[in-house]
C-alpha atoms as a PDB file:
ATOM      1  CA  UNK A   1      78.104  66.966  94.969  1.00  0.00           C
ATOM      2  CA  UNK A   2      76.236  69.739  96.877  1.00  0.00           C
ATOM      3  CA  UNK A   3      76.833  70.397 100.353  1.00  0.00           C
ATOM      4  CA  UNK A   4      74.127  70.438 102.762  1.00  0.00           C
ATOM      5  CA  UNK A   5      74.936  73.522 104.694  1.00  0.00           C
ATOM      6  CA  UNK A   6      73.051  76.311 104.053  1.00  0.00           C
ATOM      7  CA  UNK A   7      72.761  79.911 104.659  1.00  0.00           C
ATOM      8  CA  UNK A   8      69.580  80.805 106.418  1.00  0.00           C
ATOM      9  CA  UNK A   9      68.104  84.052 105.958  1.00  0.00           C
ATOM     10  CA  UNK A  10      64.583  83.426 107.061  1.00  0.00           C
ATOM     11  CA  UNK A  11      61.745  85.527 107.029  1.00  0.00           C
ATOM     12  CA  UNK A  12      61.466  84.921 110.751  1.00  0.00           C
ATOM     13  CA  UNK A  13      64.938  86.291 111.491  1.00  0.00           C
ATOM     14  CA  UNK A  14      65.877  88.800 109.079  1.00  0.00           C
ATOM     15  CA  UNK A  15      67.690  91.499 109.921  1.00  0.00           C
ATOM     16  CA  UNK A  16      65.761  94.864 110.951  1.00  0.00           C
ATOM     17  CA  UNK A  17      62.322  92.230 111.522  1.00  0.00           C
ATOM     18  CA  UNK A  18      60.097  93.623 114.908  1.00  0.00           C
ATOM     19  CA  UNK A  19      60.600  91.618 117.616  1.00  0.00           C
ATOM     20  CA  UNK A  20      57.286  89.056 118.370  1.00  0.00           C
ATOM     21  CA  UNK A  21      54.327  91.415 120.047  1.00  0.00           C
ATOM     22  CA  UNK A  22      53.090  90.024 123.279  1.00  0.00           C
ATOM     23  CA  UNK A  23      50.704  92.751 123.590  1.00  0.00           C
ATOM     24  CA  UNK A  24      47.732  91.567 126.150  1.00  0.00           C
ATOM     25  CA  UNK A  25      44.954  93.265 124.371  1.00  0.00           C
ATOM     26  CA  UNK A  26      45.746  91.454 120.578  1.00  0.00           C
ATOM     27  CA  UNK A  27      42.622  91.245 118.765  1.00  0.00           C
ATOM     28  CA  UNK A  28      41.336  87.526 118.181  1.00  0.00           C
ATOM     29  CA  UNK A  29      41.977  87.943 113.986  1.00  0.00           C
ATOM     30  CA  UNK A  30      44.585  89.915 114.709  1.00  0.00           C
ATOM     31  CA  UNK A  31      46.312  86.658 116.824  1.00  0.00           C
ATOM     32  CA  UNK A  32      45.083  83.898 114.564  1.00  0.00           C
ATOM     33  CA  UNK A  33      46.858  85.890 111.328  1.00  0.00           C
ATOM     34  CA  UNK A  34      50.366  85.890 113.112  1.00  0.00           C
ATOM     35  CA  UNK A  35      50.019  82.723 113.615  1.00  0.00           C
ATOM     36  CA  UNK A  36      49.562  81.624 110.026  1.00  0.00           C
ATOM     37  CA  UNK A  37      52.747  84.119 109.569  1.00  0.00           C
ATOM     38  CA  UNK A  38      54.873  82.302 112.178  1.00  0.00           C
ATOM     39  CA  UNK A  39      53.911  78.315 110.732  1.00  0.00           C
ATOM     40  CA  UNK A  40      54.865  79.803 107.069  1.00  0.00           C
ATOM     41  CA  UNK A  41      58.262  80.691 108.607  1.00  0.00           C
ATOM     42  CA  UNK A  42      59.075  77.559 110.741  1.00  0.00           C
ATOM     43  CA  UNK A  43      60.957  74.524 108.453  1.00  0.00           C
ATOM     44  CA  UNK A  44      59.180  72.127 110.373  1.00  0.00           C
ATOM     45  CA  UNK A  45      55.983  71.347 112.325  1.00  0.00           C
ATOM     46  CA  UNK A  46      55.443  72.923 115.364  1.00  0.00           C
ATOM     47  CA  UNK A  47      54.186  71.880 118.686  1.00  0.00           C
ATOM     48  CA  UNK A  48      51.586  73.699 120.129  1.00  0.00           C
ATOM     49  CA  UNK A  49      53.608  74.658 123.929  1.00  0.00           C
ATOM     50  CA  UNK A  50      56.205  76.697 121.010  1.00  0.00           C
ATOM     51  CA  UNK A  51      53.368  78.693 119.323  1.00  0.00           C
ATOM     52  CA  UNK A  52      51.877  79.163 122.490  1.00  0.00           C
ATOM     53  CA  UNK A  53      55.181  80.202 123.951  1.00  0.00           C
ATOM     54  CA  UNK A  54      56.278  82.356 121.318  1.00  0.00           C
ATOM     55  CA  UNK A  55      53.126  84.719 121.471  1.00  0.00           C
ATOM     56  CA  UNK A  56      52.970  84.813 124.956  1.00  0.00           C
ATOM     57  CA  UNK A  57      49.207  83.475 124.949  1.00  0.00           C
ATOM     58  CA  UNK A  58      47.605  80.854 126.646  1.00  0.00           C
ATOM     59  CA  UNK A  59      48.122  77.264 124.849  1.00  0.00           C
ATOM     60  CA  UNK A  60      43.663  77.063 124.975  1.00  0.00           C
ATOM     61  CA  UNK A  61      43.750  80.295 123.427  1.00  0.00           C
ATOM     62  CA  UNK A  62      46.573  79.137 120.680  1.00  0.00           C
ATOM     63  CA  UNK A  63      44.489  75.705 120.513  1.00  0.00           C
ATOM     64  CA  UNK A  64      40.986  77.642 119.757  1.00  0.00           C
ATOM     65  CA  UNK A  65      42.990  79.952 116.907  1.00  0.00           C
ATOM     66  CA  UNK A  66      44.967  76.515 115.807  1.00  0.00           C
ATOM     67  CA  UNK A  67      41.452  74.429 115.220  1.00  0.00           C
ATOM     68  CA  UNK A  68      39.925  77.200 113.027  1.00  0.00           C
ATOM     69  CA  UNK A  69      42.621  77.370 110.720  1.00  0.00           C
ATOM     70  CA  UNK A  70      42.606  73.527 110.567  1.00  0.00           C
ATOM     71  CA  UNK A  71      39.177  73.673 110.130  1.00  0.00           C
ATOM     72  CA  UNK A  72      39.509  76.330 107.015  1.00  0.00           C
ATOM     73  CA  UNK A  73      43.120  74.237 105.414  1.00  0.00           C
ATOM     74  CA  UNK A  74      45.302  77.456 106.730  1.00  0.00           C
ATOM     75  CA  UNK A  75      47.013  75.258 108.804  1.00  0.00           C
ATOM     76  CA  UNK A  76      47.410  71.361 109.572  1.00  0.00           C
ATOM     77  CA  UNK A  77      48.157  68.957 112.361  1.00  0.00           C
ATOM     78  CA  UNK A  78      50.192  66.059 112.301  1.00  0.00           C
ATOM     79  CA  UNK A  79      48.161  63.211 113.557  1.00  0.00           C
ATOM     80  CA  UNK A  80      51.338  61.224 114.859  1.00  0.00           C
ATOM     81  CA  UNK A  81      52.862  64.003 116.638  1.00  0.00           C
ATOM     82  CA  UNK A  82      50.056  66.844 117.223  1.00  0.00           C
ATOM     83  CA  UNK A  83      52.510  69.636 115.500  1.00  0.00           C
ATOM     84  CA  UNK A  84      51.122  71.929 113.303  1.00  0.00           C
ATOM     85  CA  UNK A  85      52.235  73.583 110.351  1.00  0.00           C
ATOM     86  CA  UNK A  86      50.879  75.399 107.026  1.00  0.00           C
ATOM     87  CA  UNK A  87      48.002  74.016 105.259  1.00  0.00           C
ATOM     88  CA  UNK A  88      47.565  73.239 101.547  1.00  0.00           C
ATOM     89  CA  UNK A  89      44.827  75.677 100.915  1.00  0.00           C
ATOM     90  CA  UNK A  90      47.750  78.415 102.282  1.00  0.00           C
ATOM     91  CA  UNK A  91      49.816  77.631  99.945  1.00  0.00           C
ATOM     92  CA  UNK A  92      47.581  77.487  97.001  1.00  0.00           C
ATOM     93  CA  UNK A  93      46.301  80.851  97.454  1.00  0.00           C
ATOM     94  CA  UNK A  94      50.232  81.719  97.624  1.00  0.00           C
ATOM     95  CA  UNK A  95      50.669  80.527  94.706  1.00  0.00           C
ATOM     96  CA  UNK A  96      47.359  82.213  92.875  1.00  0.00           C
ATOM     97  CA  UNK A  97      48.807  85.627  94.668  1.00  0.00           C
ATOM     98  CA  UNK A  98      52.387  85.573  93.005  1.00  0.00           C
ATOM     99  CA  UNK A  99      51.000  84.515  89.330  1.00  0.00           C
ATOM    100  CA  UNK A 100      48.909  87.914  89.516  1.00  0.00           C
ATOM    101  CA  UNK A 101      52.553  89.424  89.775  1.00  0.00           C
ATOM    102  CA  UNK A 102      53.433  90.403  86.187  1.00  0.00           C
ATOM    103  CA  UNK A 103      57.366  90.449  87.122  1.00  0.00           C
ATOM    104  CA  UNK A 104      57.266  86.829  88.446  1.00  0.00           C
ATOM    105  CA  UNK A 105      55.103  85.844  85.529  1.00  0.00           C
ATOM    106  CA  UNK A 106      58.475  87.181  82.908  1.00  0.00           C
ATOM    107  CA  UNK A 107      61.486  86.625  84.731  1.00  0.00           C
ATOM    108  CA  UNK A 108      61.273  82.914  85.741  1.00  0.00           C
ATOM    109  CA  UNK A 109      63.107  81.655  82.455  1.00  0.00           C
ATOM    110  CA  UNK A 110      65.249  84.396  82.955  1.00  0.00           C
ATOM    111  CA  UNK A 111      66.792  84.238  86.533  1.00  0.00           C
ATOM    112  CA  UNK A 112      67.359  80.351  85.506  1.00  0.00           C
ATOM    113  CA  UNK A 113      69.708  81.331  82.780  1.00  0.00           C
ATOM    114  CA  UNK A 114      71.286  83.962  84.579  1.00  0.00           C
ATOM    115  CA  UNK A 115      71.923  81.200  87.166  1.00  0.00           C
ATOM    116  CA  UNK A 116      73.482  79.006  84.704  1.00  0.00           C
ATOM    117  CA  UNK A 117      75.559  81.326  83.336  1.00  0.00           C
ATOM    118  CA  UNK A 118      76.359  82.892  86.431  1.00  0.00           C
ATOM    119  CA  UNK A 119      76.908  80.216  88.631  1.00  0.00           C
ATOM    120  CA  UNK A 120      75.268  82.585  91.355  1.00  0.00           C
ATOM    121  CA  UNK A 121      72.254  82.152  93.466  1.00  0.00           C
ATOM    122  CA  UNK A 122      69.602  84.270  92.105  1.00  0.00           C
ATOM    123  CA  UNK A 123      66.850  86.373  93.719  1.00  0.00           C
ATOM    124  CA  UNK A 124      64.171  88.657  92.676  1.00  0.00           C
ATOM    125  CA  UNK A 125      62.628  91.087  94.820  1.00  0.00           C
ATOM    126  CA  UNK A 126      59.432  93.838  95.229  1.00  0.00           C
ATOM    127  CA  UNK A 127      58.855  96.178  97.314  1.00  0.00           C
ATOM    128  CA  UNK A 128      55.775  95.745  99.151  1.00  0.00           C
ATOM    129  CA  UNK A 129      54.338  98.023 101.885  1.00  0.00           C
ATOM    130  CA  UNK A 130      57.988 100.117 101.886  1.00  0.00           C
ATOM    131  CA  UNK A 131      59.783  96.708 103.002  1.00  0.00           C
ATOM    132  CA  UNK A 132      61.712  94.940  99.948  1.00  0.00           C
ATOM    133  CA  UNK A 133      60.113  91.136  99.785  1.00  0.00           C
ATOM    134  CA  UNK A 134      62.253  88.502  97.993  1.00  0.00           C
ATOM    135  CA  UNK A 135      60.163  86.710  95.486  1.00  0.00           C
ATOM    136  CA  UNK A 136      62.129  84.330  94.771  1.00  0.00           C
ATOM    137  CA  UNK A 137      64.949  82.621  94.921  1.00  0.00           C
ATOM    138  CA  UNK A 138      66.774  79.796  92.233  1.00  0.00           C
ATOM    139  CA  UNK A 139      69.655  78.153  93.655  1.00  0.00           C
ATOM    140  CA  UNK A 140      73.389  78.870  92.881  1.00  0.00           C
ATOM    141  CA  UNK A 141      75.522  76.416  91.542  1.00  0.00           C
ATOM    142  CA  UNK A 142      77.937  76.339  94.575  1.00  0.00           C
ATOM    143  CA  UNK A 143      78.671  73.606  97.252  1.00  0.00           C
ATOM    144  CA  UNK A 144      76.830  75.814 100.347  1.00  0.00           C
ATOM    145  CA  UNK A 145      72.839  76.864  99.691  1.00  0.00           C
ATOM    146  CA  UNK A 146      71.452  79.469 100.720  1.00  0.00           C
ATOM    147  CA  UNK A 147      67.916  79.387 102.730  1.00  0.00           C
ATOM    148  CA  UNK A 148      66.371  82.674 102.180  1.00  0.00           C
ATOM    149  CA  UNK A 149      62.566  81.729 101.251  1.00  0.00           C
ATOM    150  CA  UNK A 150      59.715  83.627  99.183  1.00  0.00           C
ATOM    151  CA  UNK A 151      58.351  86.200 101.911  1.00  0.00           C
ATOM    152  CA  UNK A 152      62.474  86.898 103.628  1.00  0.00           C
ATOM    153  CA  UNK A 153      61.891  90.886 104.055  1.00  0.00           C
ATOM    154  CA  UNK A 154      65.404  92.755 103.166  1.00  0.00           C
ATOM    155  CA  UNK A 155      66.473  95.995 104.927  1.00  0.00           C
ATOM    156  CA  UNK A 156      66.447  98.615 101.948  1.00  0.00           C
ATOM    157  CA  UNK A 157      69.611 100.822 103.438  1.00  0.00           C
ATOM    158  CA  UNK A 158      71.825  97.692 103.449  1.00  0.00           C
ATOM    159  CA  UNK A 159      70.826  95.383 100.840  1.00  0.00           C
ATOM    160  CA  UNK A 160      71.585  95.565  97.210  1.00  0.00           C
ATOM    161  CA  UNK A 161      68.487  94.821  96.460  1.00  0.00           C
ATOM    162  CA  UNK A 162      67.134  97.640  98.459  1.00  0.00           C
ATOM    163  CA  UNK A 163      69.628  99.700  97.431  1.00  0.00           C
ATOM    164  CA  UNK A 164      67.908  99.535  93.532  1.00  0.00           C
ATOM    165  CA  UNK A 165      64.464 100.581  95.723  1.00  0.00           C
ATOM    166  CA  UNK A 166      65.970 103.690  96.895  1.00  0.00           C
ATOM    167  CA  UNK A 167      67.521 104.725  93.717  1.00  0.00           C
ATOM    168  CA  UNK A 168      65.058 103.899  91.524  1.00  0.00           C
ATOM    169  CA  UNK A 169      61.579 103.511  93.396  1.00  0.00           C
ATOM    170  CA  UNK A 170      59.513 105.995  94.971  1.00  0.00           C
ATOM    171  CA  UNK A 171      61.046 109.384  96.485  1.00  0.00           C
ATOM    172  CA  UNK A 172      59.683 109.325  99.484  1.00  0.00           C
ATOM    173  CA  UNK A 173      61.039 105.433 100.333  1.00  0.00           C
ATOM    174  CA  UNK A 174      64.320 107.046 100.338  1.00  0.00           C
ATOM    175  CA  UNK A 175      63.333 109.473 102.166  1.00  0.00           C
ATOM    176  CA  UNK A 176      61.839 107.217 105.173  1.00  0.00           C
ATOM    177  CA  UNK A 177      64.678 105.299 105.004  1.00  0.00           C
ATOM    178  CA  UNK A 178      67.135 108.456 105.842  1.00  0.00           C
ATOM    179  CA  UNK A 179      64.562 109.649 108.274  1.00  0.00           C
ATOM    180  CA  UNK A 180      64.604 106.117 110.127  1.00  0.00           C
ATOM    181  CA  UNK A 181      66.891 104.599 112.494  1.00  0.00           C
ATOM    182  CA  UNK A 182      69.158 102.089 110.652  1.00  0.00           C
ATOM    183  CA  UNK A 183      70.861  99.362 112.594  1.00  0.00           C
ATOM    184  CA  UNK A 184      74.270  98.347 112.014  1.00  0.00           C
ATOM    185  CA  UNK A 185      73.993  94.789 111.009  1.00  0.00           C
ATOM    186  CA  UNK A 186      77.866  94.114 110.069  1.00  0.00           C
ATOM    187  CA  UNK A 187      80.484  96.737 110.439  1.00  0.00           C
ATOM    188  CA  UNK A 188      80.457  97.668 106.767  1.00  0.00           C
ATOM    189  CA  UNK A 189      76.702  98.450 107.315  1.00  0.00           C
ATOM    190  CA  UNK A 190      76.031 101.937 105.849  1.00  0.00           C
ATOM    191  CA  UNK A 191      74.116 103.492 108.228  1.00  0.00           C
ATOM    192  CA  UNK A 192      75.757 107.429 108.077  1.00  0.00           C
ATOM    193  CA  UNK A 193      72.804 109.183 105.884  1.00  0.00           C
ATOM    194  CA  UNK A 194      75.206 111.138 104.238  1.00  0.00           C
ATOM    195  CA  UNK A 195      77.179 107.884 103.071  1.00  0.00           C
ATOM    196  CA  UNK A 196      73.982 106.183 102.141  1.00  0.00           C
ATOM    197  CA  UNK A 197      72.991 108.847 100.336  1.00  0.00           C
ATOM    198  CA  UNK A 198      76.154 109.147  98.323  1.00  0.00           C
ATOM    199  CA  UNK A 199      75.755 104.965  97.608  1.00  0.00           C
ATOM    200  CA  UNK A 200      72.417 105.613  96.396  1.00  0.00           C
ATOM    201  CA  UNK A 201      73.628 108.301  93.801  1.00  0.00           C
ATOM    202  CA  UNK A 202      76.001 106.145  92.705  1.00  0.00           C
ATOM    203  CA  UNK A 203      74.015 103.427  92.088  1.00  0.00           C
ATOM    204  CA  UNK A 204      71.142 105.893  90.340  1.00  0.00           C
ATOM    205  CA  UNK A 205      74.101 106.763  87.919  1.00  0.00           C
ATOM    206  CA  UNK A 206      75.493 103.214  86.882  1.00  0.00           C
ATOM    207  CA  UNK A 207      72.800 101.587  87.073  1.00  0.00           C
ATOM    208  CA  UNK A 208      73.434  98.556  89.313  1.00  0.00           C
ATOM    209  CA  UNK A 209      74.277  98.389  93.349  1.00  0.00           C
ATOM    210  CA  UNK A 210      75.950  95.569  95.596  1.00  0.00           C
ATOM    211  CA  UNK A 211      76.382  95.279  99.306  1.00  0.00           C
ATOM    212  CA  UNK A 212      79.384  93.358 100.138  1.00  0.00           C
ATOM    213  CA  UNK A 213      79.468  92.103 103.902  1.00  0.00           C
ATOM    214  CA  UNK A 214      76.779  94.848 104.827  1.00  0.00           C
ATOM    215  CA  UNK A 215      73.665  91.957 105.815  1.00  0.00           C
ATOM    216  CA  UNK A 216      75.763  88.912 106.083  1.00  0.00           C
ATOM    217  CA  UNK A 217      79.897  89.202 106.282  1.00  0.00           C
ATOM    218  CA  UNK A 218      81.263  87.032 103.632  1.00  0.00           C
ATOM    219  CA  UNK A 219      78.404  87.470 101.258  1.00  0.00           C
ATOM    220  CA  UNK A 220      77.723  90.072  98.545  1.00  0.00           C
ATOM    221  CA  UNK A 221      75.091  90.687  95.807  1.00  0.00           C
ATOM    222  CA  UNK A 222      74.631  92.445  92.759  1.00  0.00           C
ATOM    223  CA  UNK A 223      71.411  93.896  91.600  1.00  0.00           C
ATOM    224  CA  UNK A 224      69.740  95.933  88.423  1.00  0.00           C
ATOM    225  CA  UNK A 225      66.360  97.200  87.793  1.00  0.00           C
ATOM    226  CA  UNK A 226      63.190  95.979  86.204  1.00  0.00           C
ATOM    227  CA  UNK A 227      60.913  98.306  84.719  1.00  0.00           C
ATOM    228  CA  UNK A 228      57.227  97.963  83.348  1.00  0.00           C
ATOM    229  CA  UNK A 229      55.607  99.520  80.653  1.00  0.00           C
ATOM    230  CA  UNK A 230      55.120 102.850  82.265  1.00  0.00           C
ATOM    231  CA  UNK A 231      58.836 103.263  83.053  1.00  0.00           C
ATOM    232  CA  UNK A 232      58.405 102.488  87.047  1.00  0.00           C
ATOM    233  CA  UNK A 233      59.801  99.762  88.686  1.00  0.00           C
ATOM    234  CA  UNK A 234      58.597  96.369  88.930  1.00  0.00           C
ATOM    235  CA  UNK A 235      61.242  94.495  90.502  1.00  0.00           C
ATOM    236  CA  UNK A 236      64.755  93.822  91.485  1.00  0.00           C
ATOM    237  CA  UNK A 237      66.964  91.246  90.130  1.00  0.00           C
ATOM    238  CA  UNK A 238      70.390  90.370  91.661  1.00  0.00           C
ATOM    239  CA  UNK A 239      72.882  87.109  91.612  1.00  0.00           C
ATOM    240  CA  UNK A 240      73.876  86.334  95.590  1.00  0.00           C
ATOM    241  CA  UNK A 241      76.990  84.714  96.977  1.00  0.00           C
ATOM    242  CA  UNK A 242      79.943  84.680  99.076  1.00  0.00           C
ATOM    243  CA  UNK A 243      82.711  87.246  98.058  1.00  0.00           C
ATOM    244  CA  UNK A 244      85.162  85.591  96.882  1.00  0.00           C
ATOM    245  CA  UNK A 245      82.521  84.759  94.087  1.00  0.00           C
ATOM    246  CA  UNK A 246      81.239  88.055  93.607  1.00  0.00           C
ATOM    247  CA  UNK A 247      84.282  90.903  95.165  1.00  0.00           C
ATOM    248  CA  UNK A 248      83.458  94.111  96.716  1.00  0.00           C
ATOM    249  CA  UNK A 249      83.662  95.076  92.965  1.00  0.00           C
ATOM    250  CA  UNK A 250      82.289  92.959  90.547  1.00  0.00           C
ATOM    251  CA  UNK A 251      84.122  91.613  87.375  1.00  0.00           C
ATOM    252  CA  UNK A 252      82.257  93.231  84.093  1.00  0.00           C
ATOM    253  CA  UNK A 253      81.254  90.447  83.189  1.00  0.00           C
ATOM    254  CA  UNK A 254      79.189  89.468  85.922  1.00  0.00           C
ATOM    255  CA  UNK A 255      77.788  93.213  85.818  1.00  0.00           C
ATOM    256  CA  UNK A 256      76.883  92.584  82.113  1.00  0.00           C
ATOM    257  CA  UNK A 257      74.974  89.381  82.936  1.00  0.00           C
ATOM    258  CA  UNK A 258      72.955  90.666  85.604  1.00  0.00           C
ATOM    259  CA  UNK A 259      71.441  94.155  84.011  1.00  0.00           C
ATOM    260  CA  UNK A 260      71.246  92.363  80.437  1.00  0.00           C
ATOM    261  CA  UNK A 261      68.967  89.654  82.104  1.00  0.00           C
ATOM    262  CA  UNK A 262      67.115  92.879  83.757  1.00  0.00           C
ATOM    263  CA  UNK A 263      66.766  94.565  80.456  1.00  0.00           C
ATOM    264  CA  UNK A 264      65.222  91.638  79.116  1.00  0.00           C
ATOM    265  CA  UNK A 265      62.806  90.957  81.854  1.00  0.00           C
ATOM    266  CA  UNK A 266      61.705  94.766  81.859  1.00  0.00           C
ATOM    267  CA  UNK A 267      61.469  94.367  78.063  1.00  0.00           C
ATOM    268  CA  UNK A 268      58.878  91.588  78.147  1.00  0.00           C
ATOM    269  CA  UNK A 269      56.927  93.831  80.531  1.00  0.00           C
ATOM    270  CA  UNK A 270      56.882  97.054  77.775  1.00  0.00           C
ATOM    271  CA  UNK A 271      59.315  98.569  79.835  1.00  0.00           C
ATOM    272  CA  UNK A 272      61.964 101.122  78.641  1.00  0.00           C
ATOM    273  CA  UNK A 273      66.075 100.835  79.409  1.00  0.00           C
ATOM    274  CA  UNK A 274      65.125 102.756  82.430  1.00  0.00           C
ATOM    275  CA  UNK A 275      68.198 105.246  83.408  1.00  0.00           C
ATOM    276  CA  UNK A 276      69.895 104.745  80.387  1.00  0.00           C
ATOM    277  CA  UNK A 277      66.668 105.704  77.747  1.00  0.00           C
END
């Protein structure tokens, strides 16, 4: 039987996230759109003193922002207890966002199988705006869950997922990413450039990358590259879990499974072998 324990990794605490602005001169759309962003990230309803607390605003001013998104299904309010939380019309335009995504559209079937045969947690990321956005996530087959949701933003320089993003994606990511200040998360956190950039290398050349104990101590991943049909890439794919699943080195075999199930998914997008063509 699963446990009910779970890892949390939420969007709303990630490591490297801004701390909440409080700034006194936040525009009214500007307000009312971090607010939809903070009920997307709560796992419950919220009462209105918490929003109102957590922005530093007024509760009227929370209240006026809270009633238009009610109004417009962006939000909703309990009628028992006068929380809020996201509305259905949120999450259906969620939904009609990531079907447009060609990578979520191929690798569904996929990241279930390499779950199964895996055992692993699986996650697929993007990078989106220079910060590397999980996906989505398919549970592992272990006794402990993990909670990272659809939206959880990973730090590129100490992620594995990231780590595929600097090897593979855009030059100049990596080169933000050495020129910005990295915060040690764990004590195995690369943050010396010259380190990182040695990792990255490394991970150009074979083809895969992990992170063992560099987000989270006691948990690792393992990801590979997706590619499209013009050779860039799409996506990340990686299997997630505590190391004594997958070691600071991981057995061939669970390499194998995890860039075979990214070579499939970049093949149903027209995409090439990628570093190996």
């Amino acid at each position: 039987m699963k446990d009910n324990r779970a890892i949390h990794l939420r969007a709303d605490d990630a490591p490297g996230l801004p701390e909440p602005r409080n700034d006194a001169g936040t525009g009214t759309l500007d307000l009312a759109l971090r607010i939809v962003e903070f009920l997307t990230q709560q796992p419950q309803a919220t009462p209105l003193t918490a929003i109102a607390r957590h922005f530093g605003a007024s509760k009227a001013t929370v209240y006026r922002h809270l009633n238009t998104l009610v109004r417009h299904g962006f939000a909703r309010r309990d009628p028992d207890t006068g929380r809020y939380e996201v509305g259905v019309k949120l999450m259906v335009l969620g939904e009609a966002a990531r079907s447009r995504l060609d990578v979520m559209k191929a690798s569904r079937d996929e990241l279930i199988r390499l779950r199964d045969a895996s055992g692993q947690a699986v996650t697929i990321c993007k990078a989106i705006d220079d910060e590397v956005v999980v996906l989505d996530l398919i549970q592992g087959q272990t006794v402990i869950e993990f909670g990272t949701r659809p939206g959880t933003r990973l730090p590129t320089y100490a992620s594995a997922h990231g780590k595929i993003w600097l090897a593979f994606g855009p030059k100049a990511l990596l080169a933000r990413t050495l020129d910005a200040q990295r915060k040690a998360l764990t004590p195995q956190t690369l943050v010396d450039p010259s380190a990182l950039t040695t990792e990255i290398d490394l991970v150009r050349e074979r083809g895969w990358s992990t992170a063992p104990n560099e987000v989270v101590t006691g948990v690792n991943a393992l990801a590979a590259p997706i590619f499209d049909h013009r050779g860039e890439l799409a996506g990340s794919l990686a299997i997630v879990g505590f190391t004594q699943f997958i070691p600071e080195q991981p057995n061939p075999r669970q390499v194998e499974q995890v860039v075979e199930t990214a070579r499939r998914i970049s093949r149903s997008l027209g995409g090439t072998l990628g570093w190996r063509q």
